[in-house]
N, C-alpha and C. Protein backbone atom coordinates (compact mmCIF):
# COMPACT_ATOMS: atom_id res chain seq x y z
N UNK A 1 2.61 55.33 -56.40
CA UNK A 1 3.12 54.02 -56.14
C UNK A 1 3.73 53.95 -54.75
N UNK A 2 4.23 54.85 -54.31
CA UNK A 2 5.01 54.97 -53.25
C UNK A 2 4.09 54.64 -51.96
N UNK A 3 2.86 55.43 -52.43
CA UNK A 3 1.75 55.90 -51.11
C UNK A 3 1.58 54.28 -51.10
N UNK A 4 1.17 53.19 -52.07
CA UNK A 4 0.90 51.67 -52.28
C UNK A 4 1.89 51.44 -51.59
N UNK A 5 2.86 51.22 -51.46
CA UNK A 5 3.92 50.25 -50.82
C UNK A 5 3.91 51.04 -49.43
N UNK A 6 3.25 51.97 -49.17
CA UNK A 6 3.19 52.21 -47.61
C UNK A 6 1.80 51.26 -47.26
N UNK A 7 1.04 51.26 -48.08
CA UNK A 7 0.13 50.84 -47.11
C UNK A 7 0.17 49.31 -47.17
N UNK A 8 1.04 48.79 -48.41
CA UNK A 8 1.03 47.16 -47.85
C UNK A 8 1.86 47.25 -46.86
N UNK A 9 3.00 47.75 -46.46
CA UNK A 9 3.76 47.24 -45.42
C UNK A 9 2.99 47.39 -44.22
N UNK A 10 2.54 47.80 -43.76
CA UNK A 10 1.77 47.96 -42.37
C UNK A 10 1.03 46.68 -42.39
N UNK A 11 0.17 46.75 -43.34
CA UNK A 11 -0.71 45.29 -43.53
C UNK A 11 0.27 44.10 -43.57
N UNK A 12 1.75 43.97 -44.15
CA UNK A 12 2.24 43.14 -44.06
C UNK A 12 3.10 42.72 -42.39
N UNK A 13 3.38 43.75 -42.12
CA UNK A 13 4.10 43.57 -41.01
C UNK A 13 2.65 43.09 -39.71
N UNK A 14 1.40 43.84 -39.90
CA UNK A 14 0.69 43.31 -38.71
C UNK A 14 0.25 41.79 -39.10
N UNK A 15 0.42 41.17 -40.18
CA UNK A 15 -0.07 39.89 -40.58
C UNK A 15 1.31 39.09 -39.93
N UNK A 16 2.44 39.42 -40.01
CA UNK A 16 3.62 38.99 -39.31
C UNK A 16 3.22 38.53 -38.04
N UNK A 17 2.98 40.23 -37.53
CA UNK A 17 2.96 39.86 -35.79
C UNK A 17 1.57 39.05 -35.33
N UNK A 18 0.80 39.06 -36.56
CA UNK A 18 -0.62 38.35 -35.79
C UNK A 18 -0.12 36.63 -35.93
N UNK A 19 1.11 36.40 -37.47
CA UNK A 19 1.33 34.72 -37.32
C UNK A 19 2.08 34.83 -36.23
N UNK A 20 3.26 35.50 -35.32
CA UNK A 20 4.02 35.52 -34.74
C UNK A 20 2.99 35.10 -33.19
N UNK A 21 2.46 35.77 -32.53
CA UNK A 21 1.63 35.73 -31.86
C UNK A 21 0.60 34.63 -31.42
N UNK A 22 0.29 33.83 -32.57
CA UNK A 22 -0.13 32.49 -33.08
C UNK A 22 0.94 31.66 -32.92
N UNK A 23 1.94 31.74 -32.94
CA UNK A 23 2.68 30.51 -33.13
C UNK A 23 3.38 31.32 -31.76
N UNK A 24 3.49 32.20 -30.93
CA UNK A 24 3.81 32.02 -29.74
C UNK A 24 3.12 31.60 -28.66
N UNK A 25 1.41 31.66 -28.83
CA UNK A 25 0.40 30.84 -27.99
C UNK A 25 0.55 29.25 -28.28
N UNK A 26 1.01 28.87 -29.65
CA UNK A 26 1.25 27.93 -29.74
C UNK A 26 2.56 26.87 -28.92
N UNK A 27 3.40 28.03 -28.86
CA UNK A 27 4.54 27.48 -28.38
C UNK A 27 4.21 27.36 -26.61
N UNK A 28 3.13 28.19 -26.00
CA UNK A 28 2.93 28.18 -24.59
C UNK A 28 2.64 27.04 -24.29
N UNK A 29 1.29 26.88 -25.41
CA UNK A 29 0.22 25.41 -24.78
C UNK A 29 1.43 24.58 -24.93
N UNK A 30 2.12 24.42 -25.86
CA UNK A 30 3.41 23.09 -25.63
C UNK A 30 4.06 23.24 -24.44
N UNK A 31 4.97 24.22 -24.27
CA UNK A 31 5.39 24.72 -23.19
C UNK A 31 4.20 23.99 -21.93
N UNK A 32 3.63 24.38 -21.56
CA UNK A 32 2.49 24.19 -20.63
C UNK A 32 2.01 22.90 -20.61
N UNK A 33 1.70 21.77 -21.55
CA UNK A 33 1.58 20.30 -21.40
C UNK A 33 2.98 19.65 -21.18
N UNK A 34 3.88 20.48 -21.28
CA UNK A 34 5.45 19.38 -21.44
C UNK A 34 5.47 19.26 -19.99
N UNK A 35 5.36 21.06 -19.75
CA UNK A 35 5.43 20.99 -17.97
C UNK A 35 4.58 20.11 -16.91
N UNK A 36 3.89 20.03 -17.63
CA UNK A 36 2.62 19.08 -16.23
C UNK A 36 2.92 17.73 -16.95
N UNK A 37 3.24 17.62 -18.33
CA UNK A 37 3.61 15.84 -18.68
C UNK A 37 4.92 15.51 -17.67
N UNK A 38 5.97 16.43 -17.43
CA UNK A 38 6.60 16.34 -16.23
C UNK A 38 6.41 16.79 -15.20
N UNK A 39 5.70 16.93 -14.53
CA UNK A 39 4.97 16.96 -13.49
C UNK A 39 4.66 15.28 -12.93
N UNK A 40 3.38 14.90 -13.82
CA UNK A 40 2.88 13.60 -13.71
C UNK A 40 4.39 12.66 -13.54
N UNK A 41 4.68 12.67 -14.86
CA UNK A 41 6.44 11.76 -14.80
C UNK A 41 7.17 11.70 -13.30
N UNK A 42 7.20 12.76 -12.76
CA UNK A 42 7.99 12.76 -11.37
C UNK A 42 7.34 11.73 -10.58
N UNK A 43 5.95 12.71 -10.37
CA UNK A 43 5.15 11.82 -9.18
C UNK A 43 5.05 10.19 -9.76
N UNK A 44 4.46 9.63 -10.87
CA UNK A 44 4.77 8.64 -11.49
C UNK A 44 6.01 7.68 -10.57
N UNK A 45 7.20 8.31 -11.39
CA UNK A 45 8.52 7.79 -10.73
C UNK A 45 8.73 7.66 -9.55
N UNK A 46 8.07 8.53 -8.50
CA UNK A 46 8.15 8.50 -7.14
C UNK A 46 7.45 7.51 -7.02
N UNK A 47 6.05 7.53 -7.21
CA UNK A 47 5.17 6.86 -6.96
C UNK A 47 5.51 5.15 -6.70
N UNK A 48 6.55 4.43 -8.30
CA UNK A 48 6.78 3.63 -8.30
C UNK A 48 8.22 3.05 -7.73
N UNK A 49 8.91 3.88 -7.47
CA UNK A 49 10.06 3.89 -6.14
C UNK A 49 9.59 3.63 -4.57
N UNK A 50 8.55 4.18 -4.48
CA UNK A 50 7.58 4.04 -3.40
C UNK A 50 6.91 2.68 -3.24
N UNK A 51 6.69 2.49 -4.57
CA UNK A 51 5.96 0.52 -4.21
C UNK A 51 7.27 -0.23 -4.58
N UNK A 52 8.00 -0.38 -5.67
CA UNK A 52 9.01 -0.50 -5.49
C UNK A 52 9.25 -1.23 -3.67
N UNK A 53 10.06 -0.26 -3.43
CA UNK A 53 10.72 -0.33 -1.74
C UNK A 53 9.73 -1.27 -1.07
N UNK A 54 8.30 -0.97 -1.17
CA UNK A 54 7.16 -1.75 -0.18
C UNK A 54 7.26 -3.33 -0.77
N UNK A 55 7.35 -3.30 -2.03
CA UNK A 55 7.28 -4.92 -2.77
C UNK A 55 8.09 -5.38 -1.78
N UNK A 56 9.80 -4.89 -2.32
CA UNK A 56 10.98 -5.39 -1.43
C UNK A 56 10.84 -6.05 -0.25
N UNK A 57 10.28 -4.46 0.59
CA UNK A 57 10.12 -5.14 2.17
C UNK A 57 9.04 -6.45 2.07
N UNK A 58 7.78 -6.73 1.39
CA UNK A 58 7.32 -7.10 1.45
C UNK A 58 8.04 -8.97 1.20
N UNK A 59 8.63 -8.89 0.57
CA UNK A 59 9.44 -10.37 -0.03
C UNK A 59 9.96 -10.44 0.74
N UNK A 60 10.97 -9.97 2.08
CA UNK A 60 11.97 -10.11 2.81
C UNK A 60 11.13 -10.61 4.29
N UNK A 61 9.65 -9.45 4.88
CA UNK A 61 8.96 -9.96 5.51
C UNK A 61 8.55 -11.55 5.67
N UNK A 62 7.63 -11.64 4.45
CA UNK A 62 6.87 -12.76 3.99
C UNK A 62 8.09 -13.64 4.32
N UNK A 63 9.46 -13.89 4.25
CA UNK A 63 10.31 -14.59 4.55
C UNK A 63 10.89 -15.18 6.31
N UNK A 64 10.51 -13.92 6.34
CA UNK A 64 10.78 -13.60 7.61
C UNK A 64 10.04 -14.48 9.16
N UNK A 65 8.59 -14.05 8.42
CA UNK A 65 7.65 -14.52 9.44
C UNK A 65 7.36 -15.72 9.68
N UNK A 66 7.90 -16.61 9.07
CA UNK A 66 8.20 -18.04 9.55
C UNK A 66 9.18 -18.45 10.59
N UNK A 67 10.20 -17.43 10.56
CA UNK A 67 11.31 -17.24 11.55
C UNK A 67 10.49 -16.87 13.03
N UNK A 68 10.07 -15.97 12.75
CA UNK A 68 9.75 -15.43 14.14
C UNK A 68 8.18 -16.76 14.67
N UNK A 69 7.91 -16.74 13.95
CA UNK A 69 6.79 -18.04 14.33
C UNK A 69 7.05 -19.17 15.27
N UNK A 70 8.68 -19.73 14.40
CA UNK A 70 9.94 -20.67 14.94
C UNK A 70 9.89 -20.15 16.46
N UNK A 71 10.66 -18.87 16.53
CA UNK A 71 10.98 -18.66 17.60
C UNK A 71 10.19 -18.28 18.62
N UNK A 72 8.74 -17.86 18.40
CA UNK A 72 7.73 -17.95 19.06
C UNK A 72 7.26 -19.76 19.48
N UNK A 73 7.58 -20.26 19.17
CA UNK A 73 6.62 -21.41 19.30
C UNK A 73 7.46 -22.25 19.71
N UNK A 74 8.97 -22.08 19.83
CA UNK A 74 10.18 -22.61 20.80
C UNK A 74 10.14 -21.53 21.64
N UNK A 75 9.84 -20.19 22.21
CA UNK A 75 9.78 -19.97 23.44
C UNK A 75 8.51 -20.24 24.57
N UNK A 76 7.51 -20.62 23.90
CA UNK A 76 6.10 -21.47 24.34
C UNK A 76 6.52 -22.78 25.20
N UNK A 77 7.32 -23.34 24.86
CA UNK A 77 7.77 -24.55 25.20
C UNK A 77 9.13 -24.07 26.12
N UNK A 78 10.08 -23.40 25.64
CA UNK A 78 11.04 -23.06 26.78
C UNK A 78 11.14 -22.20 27.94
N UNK A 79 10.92 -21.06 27.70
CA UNK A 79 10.00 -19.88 28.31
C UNK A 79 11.79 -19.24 28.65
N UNK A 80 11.96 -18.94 27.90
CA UNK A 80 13.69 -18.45 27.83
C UNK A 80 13.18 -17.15 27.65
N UNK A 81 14.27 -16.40 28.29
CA UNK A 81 14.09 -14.83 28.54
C UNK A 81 15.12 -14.45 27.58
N UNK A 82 16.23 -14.80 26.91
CA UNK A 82 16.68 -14.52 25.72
C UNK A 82 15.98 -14.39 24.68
N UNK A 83 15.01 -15.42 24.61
CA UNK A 83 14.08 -15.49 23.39
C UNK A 83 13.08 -14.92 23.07
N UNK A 84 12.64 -14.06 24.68
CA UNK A 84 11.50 -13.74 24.76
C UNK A 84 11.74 -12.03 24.67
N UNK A 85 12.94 -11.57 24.66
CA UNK A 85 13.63 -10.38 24.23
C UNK A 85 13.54 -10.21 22.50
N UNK A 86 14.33 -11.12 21.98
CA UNK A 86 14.53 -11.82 20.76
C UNK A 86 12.99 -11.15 19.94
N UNK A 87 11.82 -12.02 20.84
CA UNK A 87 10.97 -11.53 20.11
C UNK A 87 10.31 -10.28 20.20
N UNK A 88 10.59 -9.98 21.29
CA UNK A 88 10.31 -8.16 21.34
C UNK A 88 11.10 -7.01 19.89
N UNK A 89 12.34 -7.85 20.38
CA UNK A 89 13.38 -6.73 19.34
C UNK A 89 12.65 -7.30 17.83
N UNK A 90 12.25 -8.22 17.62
CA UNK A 90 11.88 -8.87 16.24
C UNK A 90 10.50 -7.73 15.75
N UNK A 91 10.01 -7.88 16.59
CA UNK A 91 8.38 -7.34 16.25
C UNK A 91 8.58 -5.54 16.65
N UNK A 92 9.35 -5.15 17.06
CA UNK A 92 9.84 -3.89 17.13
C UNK A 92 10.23 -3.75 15.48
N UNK A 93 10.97 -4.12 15.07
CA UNK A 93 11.36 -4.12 13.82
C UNK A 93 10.39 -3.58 13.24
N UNK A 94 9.55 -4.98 13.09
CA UNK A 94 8.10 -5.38 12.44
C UNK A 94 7.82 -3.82 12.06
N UNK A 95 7.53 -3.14 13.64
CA UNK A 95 6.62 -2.38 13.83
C UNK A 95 7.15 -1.31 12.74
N UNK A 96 8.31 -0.94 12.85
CA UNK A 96 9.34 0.48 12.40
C UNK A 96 9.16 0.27 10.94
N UNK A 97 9.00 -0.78 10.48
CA UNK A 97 8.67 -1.16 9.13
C UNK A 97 7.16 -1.18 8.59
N UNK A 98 6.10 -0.48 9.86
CA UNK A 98 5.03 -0.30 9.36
C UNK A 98 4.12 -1.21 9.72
N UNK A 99 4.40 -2.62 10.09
CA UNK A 99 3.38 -3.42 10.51
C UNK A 99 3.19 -3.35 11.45
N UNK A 100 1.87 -4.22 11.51
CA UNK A 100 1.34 -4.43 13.03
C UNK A 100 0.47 -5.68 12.87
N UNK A 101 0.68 -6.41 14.12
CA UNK A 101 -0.14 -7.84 14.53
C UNK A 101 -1.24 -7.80 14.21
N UNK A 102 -2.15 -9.01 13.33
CA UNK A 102 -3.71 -9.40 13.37
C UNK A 102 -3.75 -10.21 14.39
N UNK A 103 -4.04 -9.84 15.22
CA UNK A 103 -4.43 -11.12 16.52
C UNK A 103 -6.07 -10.47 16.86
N UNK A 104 -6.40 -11.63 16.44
CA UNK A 104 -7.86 -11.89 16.88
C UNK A 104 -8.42 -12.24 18.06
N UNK A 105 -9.23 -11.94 18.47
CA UNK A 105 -9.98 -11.96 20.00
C UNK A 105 -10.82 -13.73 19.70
N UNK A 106 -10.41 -14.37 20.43
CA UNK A 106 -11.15 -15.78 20.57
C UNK A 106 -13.10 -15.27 21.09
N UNK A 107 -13.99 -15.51 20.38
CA UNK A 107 -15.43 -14.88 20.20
C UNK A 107 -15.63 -13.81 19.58
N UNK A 108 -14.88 -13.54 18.81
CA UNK A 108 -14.90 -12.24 17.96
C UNK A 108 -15.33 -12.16 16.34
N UNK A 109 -16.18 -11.75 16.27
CA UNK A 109 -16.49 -12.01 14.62
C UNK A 109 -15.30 -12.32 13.96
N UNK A 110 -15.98 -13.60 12.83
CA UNK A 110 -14.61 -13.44 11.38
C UNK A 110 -14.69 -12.69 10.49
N UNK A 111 -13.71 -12.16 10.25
CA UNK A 111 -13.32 -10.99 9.16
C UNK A 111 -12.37 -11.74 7.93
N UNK A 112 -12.79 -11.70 7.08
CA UNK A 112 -11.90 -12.10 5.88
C UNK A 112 -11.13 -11.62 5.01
N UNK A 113 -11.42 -10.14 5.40
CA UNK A 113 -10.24 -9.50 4.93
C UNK A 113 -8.92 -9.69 5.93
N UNK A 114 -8.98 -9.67 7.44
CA UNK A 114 -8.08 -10.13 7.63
C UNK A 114 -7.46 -11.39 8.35
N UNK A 115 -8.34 -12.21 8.16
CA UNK A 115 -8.12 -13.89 8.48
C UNK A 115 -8.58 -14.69 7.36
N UNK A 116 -8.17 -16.02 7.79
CA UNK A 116 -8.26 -17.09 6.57
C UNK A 116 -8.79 -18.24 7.73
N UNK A 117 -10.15 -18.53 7.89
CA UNK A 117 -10.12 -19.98 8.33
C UNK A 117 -9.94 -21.44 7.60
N UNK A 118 -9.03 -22.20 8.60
CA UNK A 118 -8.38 -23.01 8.51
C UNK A 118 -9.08 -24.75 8.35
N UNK A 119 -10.53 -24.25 9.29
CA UNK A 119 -11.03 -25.47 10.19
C UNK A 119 -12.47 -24.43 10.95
N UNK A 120 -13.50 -25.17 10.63
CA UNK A 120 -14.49 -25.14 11.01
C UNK A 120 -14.89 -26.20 12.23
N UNK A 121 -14.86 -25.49 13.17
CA UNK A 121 -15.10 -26.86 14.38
C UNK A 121 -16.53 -26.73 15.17
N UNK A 122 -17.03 -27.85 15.72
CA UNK A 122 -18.69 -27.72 16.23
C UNK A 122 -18.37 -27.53 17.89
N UNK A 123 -18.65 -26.30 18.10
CA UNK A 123 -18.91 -26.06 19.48
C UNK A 123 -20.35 -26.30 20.22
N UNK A 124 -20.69 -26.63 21.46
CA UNK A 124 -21.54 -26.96 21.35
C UNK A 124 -22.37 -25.80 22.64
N UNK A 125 -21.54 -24.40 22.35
CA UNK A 125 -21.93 -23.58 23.24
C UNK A 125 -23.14 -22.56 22.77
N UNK A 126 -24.35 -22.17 22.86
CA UNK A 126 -25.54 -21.76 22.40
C UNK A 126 -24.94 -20.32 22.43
N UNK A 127 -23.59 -19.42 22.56
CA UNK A 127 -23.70 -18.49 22.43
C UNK A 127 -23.73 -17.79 21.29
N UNK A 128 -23.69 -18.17 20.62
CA UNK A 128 -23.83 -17.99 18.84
C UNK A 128 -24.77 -18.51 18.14
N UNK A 129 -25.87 -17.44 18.40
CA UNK A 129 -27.12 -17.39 18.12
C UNK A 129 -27.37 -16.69 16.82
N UNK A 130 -26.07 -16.20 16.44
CA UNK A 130 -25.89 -14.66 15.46
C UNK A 130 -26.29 -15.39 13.82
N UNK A 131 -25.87 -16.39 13.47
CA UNK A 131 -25.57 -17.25 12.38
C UNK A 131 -23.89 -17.05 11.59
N UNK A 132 -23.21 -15.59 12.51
CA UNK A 132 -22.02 -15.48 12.32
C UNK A 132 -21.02 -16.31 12.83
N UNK A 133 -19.92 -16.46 11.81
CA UNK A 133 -18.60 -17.02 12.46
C UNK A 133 -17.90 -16.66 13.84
N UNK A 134 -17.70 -17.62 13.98
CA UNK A 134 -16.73 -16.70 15.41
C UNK A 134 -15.71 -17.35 16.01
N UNK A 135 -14.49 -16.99 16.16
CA UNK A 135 -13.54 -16.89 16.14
C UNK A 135 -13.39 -18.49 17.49
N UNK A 136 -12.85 -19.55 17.19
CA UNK A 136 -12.93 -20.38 18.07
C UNK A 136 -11.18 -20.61 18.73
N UNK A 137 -10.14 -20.39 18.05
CA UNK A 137 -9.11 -20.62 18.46
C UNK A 137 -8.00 -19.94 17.43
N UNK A 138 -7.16 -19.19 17.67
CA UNK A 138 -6.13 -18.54 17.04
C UNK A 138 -5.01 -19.32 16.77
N UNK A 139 -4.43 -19.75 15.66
CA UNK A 139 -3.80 -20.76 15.09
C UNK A 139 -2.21 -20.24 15.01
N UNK A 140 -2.64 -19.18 14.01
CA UNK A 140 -1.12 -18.66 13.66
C UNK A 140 -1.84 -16.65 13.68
N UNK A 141 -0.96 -15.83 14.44
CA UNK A 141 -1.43 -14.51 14.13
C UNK A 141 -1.17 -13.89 12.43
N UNK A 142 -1.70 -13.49 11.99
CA UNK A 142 -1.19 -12.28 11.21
C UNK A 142 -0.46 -11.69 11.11
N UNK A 143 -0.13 -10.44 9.95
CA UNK A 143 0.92 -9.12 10.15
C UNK A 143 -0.17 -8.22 8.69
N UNK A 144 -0.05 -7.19 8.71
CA UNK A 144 -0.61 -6.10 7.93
C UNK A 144 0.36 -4.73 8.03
N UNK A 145 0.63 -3.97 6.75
CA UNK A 145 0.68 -3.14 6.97
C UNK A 145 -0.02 -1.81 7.53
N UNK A 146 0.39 -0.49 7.77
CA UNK A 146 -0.56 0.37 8.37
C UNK A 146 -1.73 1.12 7.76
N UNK A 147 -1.00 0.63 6.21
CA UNK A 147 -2.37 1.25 5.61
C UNK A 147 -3.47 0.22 5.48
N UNK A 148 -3.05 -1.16 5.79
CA UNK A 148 -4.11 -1.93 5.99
C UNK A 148 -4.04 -3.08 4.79
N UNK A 149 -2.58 -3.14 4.24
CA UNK A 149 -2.32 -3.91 3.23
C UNK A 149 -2.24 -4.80 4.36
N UNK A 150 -2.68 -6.29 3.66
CA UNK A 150 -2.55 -7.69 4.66
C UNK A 150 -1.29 -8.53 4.02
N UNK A 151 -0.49 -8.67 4.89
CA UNK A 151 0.79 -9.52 4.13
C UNK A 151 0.69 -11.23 4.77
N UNK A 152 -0.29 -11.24 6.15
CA UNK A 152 -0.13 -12.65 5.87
C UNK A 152 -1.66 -12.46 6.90
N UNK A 153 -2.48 -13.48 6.30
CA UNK A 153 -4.01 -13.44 7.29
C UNK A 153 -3.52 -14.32 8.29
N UNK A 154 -4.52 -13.97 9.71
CA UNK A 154 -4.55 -14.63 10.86
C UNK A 154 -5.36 -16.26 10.12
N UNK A 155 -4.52 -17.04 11.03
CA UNK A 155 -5.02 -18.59 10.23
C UNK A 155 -5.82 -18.56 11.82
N UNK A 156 -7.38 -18.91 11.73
CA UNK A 156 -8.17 -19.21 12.89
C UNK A 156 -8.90 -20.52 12.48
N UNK A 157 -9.37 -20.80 13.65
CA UNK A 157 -10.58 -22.34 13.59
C UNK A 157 -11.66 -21.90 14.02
N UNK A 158 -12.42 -21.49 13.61
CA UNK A 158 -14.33 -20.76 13.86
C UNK A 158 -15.08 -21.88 14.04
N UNK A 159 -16.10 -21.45 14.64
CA UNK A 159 -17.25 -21.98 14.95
C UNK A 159 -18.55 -21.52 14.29
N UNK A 160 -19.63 -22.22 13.97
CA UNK A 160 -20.79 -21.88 13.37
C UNK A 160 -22.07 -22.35 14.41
């Protein structure tokens, strides 16, 4: 009887360490998806702290650029060197915040990703032979960010 209870214990104890072993691979793969489920979670959170902030700027811009329009279009008419600083330091801003001017070249193809025409007008110059739009007068410029998000299209008047 004795020699019997030696040989279950061996058998019992390696059936131990084989569930033990099992339920410690088990505990890895958990271990191991929790870690990369936080992983994702971080970048996630960053991710949306990151647009987040851009929305923001973006609402405060969009506000903005009517201002500087103002003051562009009263220094046209005054030609004030206060103002014309004014708009340097303004569009400096702009810039530090990532944007940059859509200003379109007057004969320059239309692009609609980053313009909006306003007004279709009949020129009566034969150089636009192309059947393309083209750029007849610049209305109001643009602004875009650098990755190429458009926050306000160039408003133009094309020709066909």
């Amino acid at each position: 009887m004795d020699n019997m209870t030696k040989d279950k214990k061996p058998k019992i104890k390696e059936e131990k360490v084989d569930k033990v072993h099992q339920e410690l691979e088990i505990v890895k793969g958990m271990l191991a998806r929790t870690l990369a489920d936080y992983d994702n979670l971080s970048k996630r959170v960053e991710r949306e702290r990151s647009d987040l902030g851009k929305i923001a700027t973006v609402g405060i811009i969009i506000k903005l650029l009517p201002v500087l329009d103002n003051i562009e279009l009263t220094q046209s008419h005054l030609q004030d060197a206060g103002l014309a600083i004014s708009i340097v330091e303004f569009k400096k801003v702009l810039a530090e915040e990532g944007l940059s001017e859509i200003t379109p070249e007057i004969g320059s193809t239309f692009d609609e990703s980053t313009m909006e025409a306003i007004e279709v007008v009949d020129t009566k110059s034969d150089n636009n032979n192309s059947g393309e739009a083209k750029i007849a007068e610049v209305v109001l410029t643009g602004w875009k960010f650098n990755d190429g998000t458009v926050v306000r299209h160039a408003k133009v008047k094309v020709n066909k």
